[in-house]
Protein backbone atom coordinates (compact mmCIF):
# COMPACT_ATOMS: atom_id res chain seq x y z
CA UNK A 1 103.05 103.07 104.27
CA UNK A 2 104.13 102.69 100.62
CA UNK A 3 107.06 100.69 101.14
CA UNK A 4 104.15 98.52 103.23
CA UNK A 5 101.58 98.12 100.22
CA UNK A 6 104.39 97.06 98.14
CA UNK A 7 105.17 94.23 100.64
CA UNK A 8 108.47 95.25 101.90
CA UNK A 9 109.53 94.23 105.56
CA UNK A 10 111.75 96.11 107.63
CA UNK A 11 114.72 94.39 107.14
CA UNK A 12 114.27 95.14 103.58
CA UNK A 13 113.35 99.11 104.87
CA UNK A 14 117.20 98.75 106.43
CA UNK A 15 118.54 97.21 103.94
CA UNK A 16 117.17 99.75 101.37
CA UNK A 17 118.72 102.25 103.22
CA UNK A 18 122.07 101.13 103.76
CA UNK A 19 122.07 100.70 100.00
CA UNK A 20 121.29 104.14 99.75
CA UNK A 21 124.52 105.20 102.18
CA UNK A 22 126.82 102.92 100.05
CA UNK A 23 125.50 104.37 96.90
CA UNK A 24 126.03 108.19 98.08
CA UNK A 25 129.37 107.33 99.42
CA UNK A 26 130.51 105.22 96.32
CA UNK A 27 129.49 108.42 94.34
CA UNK A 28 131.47 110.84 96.84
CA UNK A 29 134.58 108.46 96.61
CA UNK A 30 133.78 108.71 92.74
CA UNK A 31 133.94 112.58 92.89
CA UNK A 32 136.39 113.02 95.38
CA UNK A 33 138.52 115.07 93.01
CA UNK A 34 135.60 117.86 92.94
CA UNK A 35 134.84 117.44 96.88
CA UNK A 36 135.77 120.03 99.40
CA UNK A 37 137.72 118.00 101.71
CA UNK A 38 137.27 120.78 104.78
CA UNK A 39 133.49 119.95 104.29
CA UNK A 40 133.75 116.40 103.87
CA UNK A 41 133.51 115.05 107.38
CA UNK A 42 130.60 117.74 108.68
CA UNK A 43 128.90 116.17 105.33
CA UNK A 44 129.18 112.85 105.62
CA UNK A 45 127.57 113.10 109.01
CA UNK A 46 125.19 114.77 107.76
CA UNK A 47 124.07 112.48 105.10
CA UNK A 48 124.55 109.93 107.58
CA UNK A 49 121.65 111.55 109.93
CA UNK A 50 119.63 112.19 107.10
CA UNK A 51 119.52 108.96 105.91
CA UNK A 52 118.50 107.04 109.09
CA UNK A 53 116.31 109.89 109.86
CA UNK A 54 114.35 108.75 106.82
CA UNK A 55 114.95 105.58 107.58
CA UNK A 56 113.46 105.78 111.26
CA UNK A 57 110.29 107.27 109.65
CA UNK A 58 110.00 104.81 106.96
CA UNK A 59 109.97 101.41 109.75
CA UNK A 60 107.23 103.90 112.03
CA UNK A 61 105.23 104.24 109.08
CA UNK A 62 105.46 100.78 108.03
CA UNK A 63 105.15 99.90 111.69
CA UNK A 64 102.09 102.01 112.11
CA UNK A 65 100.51 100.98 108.92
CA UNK A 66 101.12 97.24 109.96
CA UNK A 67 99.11 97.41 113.08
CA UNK A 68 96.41 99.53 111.76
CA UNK A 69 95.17 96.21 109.68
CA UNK A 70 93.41 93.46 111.59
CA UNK A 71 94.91 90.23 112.47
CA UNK A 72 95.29 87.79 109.86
């Protein structure tokens, strides 16, 4: 609903959000020195979920917001 008050549509929900998966795994590539490589697959995927996850109930949100408001 935020991300709908401050006019976004959802392509710019998705886009956000692959941002946010090439940030984290720009940061993990950055770090991969301190990473536990044994971990580093379950992890990504992980993240991965998470991310659309949040991403899936961003564009409902935004999607239910959207047809809440009468027709313009």
């Amino acid at each position: 609903m935020l991300r709908y008050c401050q006019g976004y549509s959802v392509e710019m929900i998705v886009h956000e959000s692959r941002l946010l998966q090439v940030s984290i795994f720009h940061a993990l590539h950055n770090h991969l020195h301190s990473v536990d490589l044994s971990r580093l697959p379950t992890d990504v995927m992980t993240i991965a979920d998470e991310v659309d996850s949040q991403r899936k109930q961003s564009m409902g949100g935004h999607l239910k917001h959207a047809r809440s408001l009468p027709a313009a």
